[in-house]
Protein backbone atom coordinates (compact mmCIF):
# COMPACT_ATOMS: atom_id res chain seq x y z
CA UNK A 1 14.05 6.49 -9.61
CA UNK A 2 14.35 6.33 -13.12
CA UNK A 3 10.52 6.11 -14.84
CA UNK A 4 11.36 3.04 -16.62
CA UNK A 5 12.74 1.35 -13.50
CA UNK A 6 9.26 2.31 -12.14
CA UNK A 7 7.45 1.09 -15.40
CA UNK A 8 9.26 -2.10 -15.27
CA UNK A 9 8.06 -2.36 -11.77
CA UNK A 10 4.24 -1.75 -12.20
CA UNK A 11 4.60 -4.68 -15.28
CA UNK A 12 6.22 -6.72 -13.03
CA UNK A 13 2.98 -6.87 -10.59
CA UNK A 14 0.89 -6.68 -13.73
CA UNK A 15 2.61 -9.82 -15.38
CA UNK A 16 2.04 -11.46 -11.84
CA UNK A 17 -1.75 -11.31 -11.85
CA UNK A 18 -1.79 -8.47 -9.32
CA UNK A 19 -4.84 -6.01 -9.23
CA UNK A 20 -4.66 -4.23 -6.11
CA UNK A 21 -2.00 -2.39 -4.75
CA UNK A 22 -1.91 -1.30 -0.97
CA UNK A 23 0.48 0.70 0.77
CA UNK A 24 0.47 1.88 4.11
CA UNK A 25 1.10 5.29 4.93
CA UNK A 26 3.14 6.20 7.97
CA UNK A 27 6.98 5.62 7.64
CA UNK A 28 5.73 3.52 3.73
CA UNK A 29 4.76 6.48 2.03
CA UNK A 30 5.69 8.93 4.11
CA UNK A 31 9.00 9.01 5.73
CA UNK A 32 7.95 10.14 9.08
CA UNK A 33 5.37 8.65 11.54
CA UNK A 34 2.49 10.85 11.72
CA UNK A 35 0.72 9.02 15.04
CA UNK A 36 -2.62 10.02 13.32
CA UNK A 37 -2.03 13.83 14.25
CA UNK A 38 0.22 15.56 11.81
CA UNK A 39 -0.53 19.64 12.44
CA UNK A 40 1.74 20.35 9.52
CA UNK A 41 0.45 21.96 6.24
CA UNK A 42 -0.79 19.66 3.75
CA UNK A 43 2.37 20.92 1.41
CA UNK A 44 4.97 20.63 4.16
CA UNK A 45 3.60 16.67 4.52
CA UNK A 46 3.50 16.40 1.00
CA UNK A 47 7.54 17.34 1.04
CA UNK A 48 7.79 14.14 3.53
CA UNK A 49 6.13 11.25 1.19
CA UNK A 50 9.11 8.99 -0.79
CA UNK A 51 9.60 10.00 -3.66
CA UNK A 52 10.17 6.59 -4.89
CA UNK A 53 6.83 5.83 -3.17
CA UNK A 54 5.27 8.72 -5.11
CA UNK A 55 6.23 7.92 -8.85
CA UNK A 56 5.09 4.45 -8.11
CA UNK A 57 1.91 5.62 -7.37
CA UNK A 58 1.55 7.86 -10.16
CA UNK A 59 3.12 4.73 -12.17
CA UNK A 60 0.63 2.49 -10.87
CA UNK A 61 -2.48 4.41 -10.61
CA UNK A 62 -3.12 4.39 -13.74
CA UNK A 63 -3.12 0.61 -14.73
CA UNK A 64 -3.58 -0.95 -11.18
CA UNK A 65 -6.09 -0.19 -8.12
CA UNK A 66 -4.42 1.54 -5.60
CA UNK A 67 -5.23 1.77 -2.09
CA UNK A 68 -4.07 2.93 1.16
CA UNK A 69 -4.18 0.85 4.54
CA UNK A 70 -3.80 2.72 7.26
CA UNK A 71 -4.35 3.15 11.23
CA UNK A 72 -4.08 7.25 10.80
CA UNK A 73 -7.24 9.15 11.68
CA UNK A 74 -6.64 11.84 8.80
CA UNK A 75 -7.73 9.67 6.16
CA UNK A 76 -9.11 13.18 4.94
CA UNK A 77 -5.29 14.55 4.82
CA UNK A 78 -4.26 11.43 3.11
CA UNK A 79 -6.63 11.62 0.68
CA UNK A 80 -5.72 15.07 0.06
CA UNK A 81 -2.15 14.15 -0.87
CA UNK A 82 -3.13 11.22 -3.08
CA UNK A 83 -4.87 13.21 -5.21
CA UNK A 84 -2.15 15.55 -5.60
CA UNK A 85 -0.10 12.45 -6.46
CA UNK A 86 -2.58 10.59 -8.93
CA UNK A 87 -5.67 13.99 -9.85
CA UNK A 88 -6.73 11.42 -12.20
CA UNK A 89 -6.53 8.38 -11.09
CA UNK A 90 -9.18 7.18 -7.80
CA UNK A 91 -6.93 6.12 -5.07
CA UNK A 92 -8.69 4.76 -2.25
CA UNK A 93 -7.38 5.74 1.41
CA UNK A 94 -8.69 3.30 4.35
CA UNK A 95 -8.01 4.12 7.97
CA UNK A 96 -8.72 4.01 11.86
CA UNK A 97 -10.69 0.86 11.80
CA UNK A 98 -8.77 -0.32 14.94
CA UNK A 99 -9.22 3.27 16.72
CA UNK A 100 -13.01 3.30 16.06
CA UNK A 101 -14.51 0.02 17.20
CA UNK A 102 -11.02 -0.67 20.11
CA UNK A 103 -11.74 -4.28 19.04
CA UNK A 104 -8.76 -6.06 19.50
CA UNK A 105 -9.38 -8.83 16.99
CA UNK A 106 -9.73 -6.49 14.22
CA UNK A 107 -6.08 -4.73 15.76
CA UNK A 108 -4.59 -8.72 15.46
CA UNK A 109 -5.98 -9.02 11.53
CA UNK A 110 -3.10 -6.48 10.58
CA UNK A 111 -4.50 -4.63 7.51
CA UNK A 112 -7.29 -6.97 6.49
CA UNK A 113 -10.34 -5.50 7.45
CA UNK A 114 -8.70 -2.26 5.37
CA UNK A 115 -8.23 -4.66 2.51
CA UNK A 116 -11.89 -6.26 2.83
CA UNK A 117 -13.17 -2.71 2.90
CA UNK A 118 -11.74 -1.59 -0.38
CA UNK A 119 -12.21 -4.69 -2.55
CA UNK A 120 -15.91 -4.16 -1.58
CA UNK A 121 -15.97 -0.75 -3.17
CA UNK A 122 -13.93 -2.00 -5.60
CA UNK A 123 -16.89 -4.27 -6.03
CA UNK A 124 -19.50 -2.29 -6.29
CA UNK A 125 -18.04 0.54 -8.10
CA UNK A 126 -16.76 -2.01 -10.83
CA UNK A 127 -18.51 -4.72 -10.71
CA UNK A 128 -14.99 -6.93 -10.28
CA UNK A 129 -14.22 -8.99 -7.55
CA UNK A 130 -10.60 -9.36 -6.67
CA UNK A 131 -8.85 -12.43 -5.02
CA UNK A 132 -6.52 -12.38 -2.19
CA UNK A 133 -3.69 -13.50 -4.56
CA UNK A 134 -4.33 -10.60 -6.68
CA UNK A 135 -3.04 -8.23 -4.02
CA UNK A 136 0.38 -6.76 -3.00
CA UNK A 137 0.40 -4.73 0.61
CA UNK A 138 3.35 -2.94 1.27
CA UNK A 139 3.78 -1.74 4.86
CA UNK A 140 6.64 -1.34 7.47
CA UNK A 141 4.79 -3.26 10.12
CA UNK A 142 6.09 -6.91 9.50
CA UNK A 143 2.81 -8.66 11.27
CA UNK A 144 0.64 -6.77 8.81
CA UNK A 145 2.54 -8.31 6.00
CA UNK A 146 2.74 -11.84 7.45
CA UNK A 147 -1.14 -11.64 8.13
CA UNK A 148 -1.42 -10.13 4.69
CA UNK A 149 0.40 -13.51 3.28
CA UNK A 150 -1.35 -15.98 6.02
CA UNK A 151 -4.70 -14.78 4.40
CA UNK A 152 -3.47 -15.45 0.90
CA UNK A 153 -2.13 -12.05 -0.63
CA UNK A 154 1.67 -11.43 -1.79
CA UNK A 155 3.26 -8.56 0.76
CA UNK A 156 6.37 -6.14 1.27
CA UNK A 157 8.00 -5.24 4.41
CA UNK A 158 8.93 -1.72 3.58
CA UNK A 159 12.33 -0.63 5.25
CA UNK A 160 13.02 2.09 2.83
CA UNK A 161 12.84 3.05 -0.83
CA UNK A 162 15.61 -0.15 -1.42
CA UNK A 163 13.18 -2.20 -0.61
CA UNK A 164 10.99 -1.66 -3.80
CA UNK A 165 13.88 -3.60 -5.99
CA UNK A 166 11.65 -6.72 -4.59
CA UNK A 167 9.70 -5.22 -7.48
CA UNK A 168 12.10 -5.73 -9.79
CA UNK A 169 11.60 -9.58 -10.24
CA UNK A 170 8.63 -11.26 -11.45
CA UNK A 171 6.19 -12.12 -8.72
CA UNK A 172 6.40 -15.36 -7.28
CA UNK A 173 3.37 -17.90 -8.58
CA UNK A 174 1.78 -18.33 -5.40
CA UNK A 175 1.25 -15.45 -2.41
CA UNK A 176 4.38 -14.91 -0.68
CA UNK A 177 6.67 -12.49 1.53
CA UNK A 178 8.32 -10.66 -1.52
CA UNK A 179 12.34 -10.51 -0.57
CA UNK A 180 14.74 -7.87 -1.25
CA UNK A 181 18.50 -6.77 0.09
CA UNK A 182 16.71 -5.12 3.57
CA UNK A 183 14.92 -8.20 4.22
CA UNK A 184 17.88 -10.98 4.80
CA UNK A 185 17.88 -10.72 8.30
CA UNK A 186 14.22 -11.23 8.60
């Protein structure tokens, strides 16, 4: 991707009131599905992430919060690889909240507890409190993204790295499924 597509992208979120960005890991990120027990090297996973995925990170980072949602239990690996990403930026990695309390509600609220969870460190950490409409969540898993825009934030169903030219165009004034080429059939 060419670094001012990607620059042009991050604005694009900026100039649309977005503060948080959240992206989901497994087959978002990364182009494989780890099922919460990759026995790979850190480095050989590392070779696996999108590299579209990865310079809008390191875009992002920077100038947005960034965050990722996920059911993985190796939030510790994940971490790992964000900070090879972003060593100077904080990203925050959320995960396993369905696995640890098998509560099936939580499992039907898609990504939000994740999201709940990091705008409360946000909080405290910074002091700021974000809004629902000030977040993007990007994930493969259609219901996340749909519960993501029932409970007032702006979401991406990620098929692939094409997907991301929903980026391209300012964001919509009020929370919405964000649309590109991979999502007409949807």
């Amino acid at each position: 991707m060419v670094q001012s597509l990607v620059q042009k992208r991050v604005q694009c979120l900026l100039d649309g009131g977005l503060k948080l960005l959240a992206l989901d890991f497994d087959l978002t990120i990364c182009s494989i599905h780890t099922r919460g027990v990759y026995m790979g090297t850190e480095e050989d996973l590392n070779s696996l992430l999108h590299q579209d995925m990865v310079q809008l990170i390191q875009a992002a980072s920077p100038r947005l919060q960034v965050a990722v949602t996920t059911f993985s239990r190796q939030t510790q690996l994940i971490s790992n690889l964000m900070k090879r990403i972003a060593p100077k930026d904080k990203i925050i990695v959320r995960g396993d909240f369905s696995c640890e309390t098998a509560n099936k509600a939580i499992i039907n609220e898609g990504k939000q507890t994740h999201l709940h969870s990091v705008l409360d460190e946000v909080h405290e950490e910074c002091g700021e409190r974000y809004r629902p409409d000030q977040i993007l969540l990007v994930d493969d898993q259609g219901d996340n993204v749909r519960t993501a825009v029932q409970n007032g934030s702006y979401g991406l169903i990620f098929h692939g790295p094409d997907c991301l030219s929903a980026l391209d165009r300012p964001v919509p004034s009020s929370p919405s499924l964000l649309s590109c080429k991979c999502h007409e059939d949807e």
